[in-house]
N, C-alpha and C. Protein backbone atom coordinates (compact mmCIF):
# COMPACT_ATOMS: atom_id res chain seq x y z
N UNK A 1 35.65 -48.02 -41.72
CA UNK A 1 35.68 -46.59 -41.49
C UNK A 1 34.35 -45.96 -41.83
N UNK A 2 33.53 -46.40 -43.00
CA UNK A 2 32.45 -45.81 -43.33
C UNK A 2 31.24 -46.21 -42.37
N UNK A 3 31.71 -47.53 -41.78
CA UNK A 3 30.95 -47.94 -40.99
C UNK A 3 30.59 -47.56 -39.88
N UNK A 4 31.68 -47.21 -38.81
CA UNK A 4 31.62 -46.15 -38.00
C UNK A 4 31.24 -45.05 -38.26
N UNK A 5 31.38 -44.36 -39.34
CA UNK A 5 30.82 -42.81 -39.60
C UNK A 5 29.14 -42.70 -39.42
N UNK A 6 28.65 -43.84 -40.13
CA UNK A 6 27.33 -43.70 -40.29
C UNK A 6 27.01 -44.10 -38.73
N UNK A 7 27.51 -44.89 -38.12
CA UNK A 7 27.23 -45.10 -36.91
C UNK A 7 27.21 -43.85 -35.61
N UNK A 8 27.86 -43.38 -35.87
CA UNK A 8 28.37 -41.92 -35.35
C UNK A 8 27.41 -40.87 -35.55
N UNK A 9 27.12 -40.96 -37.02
CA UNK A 9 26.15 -40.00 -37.71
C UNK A 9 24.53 -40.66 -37.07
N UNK A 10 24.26 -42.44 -37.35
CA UNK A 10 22.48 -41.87 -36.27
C UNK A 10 22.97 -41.84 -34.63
N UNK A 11 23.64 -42.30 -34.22
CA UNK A 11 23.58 -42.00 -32.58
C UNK A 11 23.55 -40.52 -32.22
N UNK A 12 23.97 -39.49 -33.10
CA UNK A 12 24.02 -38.13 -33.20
C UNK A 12 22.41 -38.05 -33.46
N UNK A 13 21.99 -38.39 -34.73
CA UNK A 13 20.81 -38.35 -34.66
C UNK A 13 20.01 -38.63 -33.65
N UNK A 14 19.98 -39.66 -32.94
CA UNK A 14 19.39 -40.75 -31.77
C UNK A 14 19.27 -39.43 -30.59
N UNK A 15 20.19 -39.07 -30.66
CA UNK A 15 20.54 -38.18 -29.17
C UNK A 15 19.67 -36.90 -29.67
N UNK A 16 19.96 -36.16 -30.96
CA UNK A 16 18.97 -35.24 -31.18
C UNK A 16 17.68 -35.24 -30.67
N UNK A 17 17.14 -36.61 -31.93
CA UNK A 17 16.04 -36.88 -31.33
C UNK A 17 15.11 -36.99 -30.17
N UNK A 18 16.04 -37.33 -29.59
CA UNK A 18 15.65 -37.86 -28.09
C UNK A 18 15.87 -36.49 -26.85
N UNK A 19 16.19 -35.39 -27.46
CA UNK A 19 16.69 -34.54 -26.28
C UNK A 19 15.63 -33.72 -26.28
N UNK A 20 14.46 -34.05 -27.46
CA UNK A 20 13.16 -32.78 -26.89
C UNK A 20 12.25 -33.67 -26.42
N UNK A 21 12.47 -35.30 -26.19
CA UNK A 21 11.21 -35.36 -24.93
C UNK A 21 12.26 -35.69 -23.72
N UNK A 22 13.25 -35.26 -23.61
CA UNK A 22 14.24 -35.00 -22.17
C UNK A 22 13.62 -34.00 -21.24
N UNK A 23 13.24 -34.29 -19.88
CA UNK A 23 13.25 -32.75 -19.63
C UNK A 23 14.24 -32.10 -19.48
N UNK A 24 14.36 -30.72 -19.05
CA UNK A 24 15.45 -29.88 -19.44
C UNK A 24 15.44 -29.53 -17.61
N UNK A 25 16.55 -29.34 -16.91
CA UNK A 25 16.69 -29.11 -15.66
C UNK A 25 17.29 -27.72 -15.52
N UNK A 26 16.26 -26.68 -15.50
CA UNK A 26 16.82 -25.51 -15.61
C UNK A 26 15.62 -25.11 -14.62
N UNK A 27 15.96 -23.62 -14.35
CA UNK A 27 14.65 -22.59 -13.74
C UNK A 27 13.69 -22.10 -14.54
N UNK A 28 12.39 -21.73 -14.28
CA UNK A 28 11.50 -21.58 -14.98
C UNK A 28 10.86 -20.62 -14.23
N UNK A 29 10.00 -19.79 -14.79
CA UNK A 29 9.15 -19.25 -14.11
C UNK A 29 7.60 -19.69 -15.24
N UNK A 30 6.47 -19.30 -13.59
CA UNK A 30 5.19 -19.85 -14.59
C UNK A 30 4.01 -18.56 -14.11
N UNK A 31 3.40 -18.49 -14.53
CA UNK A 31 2.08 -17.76 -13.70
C UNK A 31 0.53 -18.11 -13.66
N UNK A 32 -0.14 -17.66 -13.27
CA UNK A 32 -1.85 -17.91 -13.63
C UNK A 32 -2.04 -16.80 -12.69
N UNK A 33 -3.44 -16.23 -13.84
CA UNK A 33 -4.42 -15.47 -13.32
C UNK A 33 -5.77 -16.04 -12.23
N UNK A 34 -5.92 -15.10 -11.72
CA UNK A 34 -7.09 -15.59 -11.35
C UNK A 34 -7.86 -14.14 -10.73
N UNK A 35 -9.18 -14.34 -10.72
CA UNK A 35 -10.42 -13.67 -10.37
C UNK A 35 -10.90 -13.79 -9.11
N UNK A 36 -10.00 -13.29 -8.72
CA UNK A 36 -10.52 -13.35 -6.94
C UNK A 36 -10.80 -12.28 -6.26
N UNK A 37 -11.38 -12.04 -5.36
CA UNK A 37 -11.82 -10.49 -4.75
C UNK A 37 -11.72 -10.21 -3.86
N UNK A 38 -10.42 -9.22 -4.33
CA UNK A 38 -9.49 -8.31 -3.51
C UNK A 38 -9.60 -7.23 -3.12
N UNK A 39 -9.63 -6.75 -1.77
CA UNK A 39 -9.46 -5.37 -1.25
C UNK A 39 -9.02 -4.54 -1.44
N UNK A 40 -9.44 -3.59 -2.30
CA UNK A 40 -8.19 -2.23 -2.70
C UNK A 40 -8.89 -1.24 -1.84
N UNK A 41 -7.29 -0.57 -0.77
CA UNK A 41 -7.25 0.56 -0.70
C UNK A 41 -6.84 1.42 -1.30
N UNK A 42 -7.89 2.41 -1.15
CA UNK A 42 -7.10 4.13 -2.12
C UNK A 42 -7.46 5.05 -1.34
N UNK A 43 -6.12 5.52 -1.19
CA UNK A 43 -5.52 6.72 -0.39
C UNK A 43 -5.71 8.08 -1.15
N UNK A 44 -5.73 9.27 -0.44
CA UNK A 44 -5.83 10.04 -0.95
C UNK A 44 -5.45 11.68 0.36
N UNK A 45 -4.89 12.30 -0.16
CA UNK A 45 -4.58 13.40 0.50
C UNK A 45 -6.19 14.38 0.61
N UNK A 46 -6.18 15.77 1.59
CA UNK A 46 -7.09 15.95 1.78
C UNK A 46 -7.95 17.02 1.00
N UNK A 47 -6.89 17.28 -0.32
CA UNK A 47 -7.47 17.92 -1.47
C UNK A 47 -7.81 16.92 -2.17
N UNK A 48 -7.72 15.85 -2.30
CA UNK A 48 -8.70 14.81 -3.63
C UNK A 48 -7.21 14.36 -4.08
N UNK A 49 -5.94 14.91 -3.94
CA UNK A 49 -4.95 14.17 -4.81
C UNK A 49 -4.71 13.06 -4.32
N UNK A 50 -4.26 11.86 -5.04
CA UNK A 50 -4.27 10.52 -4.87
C UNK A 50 -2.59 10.24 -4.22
N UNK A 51 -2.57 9.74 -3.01
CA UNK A 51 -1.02 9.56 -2.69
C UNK A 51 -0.44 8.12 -3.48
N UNK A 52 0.22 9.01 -4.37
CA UNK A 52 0.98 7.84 -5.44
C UNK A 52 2.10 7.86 -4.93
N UNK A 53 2.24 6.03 -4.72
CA UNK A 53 3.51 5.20 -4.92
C UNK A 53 3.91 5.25 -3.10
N UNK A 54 3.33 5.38 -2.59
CA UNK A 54 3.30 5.55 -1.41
C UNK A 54 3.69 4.00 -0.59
N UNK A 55 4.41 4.16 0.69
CA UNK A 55 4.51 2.80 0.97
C UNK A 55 2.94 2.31 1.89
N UNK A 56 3.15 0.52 1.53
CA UNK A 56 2.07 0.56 2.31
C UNK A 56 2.41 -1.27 2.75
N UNK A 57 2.07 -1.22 4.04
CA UNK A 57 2.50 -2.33 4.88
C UNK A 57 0.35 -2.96 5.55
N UNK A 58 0.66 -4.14 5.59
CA UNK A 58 -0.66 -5.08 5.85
C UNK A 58 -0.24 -5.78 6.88
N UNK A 59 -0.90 -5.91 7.88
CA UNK A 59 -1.04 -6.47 9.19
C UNK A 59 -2.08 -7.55 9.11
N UNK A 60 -1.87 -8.99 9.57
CA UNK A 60 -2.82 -10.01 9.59
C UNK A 60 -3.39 -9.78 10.81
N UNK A 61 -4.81 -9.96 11.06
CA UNK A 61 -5.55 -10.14 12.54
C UNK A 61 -4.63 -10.98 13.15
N UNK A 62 -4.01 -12.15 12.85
CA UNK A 62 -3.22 -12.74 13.52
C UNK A 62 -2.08 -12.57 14.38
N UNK A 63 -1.93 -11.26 13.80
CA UNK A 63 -0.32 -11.07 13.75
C UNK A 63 0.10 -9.59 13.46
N UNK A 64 -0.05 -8.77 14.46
CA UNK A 64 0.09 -7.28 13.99
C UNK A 64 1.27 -6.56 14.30
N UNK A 65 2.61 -7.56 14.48
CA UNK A 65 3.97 -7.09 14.72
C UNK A 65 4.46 -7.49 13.24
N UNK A 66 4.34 -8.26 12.60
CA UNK A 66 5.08 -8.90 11.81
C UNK A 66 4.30 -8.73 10.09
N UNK A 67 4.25 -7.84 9.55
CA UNK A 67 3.37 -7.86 8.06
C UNK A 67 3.56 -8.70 7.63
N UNK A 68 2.06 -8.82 7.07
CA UNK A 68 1.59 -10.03 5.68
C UNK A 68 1.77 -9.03 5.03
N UNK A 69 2.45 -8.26 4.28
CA UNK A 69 2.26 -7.86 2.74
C UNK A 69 2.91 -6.52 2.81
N UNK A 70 3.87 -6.03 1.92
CA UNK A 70 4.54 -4.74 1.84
C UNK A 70 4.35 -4.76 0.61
N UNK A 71 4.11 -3.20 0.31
CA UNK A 71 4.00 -2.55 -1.03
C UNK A 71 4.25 -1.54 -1.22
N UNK A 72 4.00 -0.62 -2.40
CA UNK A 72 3.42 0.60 -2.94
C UNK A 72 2.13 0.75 -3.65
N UNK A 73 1.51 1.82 -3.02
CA UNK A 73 0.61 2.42 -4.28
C UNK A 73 0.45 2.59 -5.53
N UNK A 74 -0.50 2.54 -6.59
CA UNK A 74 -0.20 2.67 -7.57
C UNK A 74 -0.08 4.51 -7.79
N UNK A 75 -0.31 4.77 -9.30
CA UNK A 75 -0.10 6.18 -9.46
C UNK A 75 -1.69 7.24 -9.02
N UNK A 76 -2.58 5.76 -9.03
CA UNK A 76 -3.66 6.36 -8.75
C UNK A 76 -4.16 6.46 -7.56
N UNK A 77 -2.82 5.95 -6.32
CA UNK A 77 -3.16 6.26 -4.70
C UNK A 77 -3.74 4.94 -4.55
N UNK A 78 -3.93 3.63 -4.94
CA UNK A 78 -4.05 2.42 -4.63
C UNK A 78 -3.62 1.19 -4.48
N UNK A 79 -3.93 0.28 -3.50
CA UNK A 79 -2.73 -1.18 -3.50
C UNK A 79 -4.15 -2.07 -3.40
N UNK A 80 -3.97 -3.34 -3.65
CA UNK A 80 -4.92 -4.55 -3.85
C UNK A 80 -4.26 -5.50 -2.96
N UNK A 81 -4.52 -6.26 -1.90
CA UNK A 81 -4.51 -7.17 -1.74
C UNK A 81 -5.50 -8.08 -1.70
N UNK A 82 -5.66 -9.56 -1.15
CA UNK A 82 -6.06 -10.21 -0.91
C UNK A 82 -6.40 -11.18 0.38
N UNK A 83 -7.23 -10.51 1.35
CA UNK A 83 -7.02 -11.28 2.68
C UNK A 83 -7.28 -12.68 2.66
N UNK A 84 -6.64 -13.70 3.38
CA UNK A 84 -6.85 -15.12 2.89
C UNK A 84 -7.72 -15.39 4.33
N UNK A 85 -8.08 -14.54 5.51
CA UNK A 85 -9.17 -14.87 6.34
C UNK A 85 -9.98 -13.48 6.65
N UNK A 86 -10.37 -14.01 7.47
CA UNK A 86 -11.37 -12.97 8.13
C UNK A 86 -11.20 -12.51 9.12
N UNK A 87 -11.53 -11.14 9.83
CA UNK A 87 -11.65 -10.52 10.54
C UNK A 87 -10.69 -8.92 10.57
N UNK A 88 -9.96 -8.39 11.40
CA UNK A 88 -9.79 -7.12 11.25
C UNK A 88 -8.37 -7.14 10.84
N UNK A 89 -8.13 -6.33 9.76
CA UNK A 89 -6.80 -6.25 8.88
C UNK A 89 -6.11 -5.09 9.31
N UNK A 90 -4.87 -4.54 9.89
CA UNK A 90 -4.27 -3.64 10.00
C UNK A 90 -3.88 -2.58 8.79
N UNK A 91 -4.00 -1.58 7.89
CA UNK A 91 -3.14 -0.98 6.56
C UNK A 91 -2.79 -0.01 7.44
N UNK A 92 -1.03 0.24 6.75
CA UNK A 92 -0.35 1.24 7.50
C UNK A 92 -0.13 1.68 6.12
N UNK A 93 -0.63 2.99 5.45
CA UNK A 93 0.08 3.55 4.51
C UNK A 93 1.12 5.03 4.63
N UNK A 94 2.41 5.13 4.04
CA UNK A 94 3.28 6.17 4.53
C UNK A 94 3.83 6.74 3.15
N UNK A 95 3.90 8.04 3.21
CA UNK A 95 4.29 8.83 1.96
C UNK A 95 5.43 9.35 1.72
N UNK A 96 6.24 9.16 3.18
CA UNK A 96 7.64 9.47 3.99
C UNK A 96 7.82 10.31 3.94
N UNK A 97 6.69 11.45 3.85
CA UNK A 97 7.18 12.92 4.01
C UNK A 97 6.46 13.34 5.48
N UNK A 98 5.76 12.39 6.08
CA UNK A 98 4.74 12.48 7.10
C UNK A 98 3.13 12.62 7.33
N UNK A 99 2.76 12.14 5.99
CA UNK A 99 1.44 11.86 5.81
C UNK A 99 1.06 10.19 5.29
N UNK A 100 0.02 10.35 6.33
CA UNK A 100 -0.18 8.63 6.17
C UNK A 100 -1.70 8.45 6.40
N UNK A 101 -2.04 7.39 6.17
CA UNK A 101 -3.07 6.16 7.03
C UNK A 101 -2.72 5.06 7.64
N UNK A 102 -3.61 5.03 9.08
CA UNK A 102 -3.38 3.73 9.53
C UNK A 102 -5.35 3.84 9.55
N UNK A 103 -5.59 2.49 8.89
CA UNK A 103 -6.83 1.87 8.82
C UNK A 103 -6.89 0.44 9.16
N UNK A 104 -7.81 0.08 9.94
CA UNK A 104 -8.13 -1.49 10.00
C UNK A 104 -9.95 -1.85 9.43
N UNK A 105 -9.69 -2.42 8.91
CA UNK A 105 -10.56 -3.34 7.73
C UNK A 105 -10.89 -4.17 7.69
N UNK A 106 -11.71 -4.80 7.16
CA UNK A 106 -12.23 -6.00 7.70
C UNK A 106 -13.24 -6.74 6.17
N UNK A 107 -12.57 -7.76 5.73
CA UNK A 107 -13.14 -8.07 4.71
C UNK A 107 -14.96 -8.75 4.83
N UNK A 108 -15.14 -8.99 6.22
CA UNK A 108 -16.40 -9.60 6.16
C UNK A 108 -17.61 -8.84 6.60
N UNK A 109 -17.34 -7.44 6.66
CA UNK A 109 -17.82 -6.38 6.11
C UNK A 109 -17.99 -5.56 5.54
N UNK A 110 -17.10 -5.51 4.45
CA UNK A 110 -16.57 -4.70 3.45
C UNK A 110 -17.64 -4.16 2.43
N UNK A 111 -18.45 -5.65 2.21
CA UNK A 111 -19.83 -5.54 1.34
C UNK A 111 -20.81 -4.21 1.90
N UNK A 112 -21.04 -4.08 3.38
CA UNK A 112 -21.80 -3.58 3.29
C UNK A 112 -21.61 -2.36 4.24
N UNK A 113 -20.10 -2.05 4.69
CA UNK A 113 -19.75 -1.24 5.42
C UNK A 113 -18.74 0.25 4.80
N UNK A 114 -17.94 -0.58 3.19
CA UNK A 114 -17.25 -0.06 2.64
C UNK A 114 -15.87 -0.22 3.52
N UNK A 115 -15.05 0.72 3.06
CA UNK A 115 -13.67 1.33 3.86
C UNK A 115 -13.07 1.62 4.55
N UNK A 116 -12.74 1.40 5.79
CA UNK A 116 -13.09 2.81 6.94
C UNK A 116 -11.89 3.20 7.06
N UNK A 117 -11.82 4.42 6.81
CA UNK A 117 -10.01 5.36 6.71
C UNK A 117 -10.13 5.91 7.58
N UNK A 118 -9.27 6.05 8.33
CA UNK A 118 -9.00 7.12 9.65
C UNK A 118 -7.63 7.65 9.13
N UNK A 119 -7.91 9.13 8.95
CA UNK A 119 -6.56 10.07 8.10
C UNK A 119 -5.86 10.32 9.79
N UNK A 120 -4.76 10.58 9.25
CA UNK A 120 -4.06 11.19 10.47
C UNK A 120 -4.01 12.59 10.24
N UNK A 121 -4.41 13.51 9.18
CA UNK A 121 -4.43 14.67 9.30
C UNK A 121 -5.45 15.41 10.17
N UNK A 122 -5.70 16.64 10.49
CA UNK A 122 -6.34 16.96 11.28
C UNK A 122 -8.35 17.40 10.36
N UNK A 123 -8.69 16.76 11.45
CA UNK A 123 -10.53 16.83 10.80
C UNK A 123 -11.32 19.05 11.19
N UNK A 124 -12.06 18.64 10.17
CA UNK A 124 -12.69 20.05 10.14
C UNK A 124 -12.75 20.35 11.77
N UNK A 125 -13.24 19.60 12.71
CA UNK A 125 -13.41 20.61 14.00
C UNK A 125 -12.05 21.01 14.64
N UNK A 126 -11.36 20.10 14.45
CA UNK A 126 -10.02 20.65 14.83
C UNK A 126 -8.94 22.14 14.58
N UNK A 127 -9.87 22.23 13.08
CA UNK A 127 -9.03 23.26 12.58
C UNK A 127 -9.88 24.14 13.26
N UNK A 128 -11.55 24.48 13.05
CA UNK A 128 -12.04 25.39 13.56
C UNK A 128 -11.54 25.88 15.38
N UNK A 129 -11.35 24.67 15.84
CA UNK A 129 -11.00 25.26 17.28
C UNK A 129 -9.16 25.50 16.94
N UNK A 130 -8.43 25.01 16.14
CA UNK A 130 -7.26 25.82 15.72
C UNK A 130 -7.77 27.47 15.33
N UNK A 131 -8.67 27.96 14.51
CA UNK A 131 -8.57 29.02 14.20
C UNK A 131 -9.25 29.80 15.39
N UNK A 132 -9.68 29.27 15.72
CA UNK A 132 -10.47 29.99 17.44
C UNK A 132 -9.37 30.49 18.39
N UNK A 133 -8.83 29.52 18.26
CA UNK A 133 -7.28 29.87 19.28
C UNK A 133 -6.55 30.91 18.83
N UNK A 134 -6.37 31.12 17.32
CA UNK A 134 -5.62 32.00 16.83
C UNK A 134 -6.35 33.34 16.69
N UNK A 135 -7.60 33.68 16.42
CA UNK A 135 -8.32 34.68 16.83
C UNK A 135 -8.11 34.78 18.20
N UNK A 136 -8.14 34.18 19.50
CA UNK A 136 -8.55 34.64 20.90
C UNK A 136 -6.61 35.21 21.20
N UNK A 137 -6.10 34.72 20.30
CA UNK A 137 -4.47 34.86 20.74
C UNK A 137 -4.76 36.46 20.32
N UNK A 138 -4.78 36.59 18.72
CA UNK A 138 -5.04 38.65 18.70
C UNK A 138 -5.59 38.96 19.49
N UNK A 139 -6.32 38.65 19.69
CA UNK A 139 -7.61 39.04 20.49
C UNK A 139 -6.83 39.69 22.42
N UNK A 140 -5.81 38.58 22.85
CA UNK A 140 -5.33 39.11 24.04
C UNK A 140 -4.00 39.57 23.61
N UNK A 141 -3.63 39.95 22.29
CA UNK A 141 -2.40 40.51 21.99
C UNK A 141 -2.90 41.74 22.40
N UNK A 142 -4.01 42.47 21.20
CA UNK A 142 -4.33 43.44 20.93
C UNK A 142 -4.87 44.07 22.77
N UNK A 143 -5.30 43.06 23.32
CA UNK A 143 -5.60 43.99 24.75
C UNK A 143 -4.34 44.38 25.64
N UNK A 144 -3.50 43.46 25.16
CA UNK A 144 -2.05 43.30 26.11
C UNK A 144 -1.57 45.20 25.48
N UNK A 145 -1.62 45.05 24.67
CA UNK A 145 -1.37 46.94 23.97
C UNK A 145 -2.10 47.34 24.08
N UNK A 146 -3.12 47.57 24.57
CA UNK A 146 -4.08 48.43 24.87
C UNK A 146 -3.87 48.71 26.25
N UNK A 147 -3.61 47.83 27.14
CA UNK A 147 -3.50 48.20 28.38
C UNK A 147 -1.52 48.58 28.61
N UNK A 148 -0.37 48.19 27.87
CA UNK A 148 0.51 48.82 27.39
C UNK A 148 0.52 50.30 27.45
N UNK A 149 0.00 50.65 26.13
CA UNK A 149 -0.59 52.32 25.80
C UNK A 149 -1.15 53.37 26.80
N UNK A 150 -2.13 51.96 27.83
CA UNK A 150 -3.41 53.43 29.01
C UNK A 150 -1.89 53.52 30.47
N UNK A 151 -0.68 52.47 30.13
CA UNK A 151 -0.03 52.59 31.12
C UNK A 151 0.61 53.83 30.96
N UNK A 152 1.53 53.95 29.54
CA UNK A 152 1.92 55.21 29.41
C UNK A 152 1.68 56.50 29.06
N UNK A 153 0.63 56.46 29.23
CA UNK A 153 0.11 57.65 29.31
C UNK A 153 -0.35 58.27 30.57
C-alpha cells in the first residue's frame, strides 16, 4: 500500500514536471513592431478642423472595386497605411454627414510631390461666381420692381 502511494505520488510528480516543456494547444495572440514608411492621410475640413474618426476606405491600383483597407481617422483627422506596391492608390474618406475626400496617391512620388487632396467642397472661384449670381439675381429683382412700379403709375 505504501508502495503504491509513493508510486502515485512521483508519477504525479513526473507529469508535473513534464507539463511545462509540453506545449500547450491553445490560441495565442503575438505581435511585432516594425518601422516602416507609411502614408498618412490627414483630412481636414475647410476651416482647419481636422475630420475626426471619419470613415476611410483604400483602393489598390490593382483593384479599385474591391478595398485594400477600411478604417477610421484618428481624432486628429488621420489614417496610416502602408502601400505594399507602387503606383496610384485610390483614398475615399467619408464623415457621413456629406463631406468627404476622394484622393489618389501615389507612394513613388510622395517624396517629392507630397499629398494631393482633391476636397469635394466647393474652391474659392466657385463661390465667387456663386456670389456673382446672387448679386446679378437682386440686381434683376430690384429692376423687375422698378419696372412693376413705372407700370402702375
Amino acid at each position: 500500500m505504501k508502495r503504491a502511494f509513493v508510486m502515485v505520488l512521483c508519477a504525479g510528480a513526473l507529469f508535473l514536471l513534464g507539463a511545462g516543456d509540453n506545449p500547450v494547444f491553445a490560441h495565442g495572440a503575438r505581435y511585432t513592431t516594425d518601422l516602416a514608411r507609411a502614408m498618412v492621410i490627414r483630412v481636414e475640413y475647410d476651416n482647419g478642423e481636422p475630420i475626426s474618426y471619419a470613415e476611410v476606405k483604400i483602393f489598390s491600383p490593382d483593384d479599385q472595386k474591391i478595398e485594400y483597407q477600411k478604417g477610421r481617422t484618428d481624432k486628429k483627422g488621420q489614417f496610416f497605411f502602408l502601400p505594399e506596391t507602387g503606383g496610384e492608390w485610390k483614398v475615399v474618406v467619408s464623415d457621413g454627414m456629406g463631406h468627404g475626400v476622394v484622393a489618389h496617391v501615389s507612394p513613388d512620388t510622395m517624396a517629392t510631390t507630397g499629398l494631393a487632396v482633391q476636397s469635394s467642397s466647393m474652391q474659392k472661384w466657385q463661390k465667387v461666381i456663386m456670389a456673382l449670381c446672387v448679386v446679378w439675381g437682386f440686381i434683376g429683382l430690384a429692376l423687375f420692381q422698378q419696372a412693376r412700379m413705372m407700370r402702375r403709375q
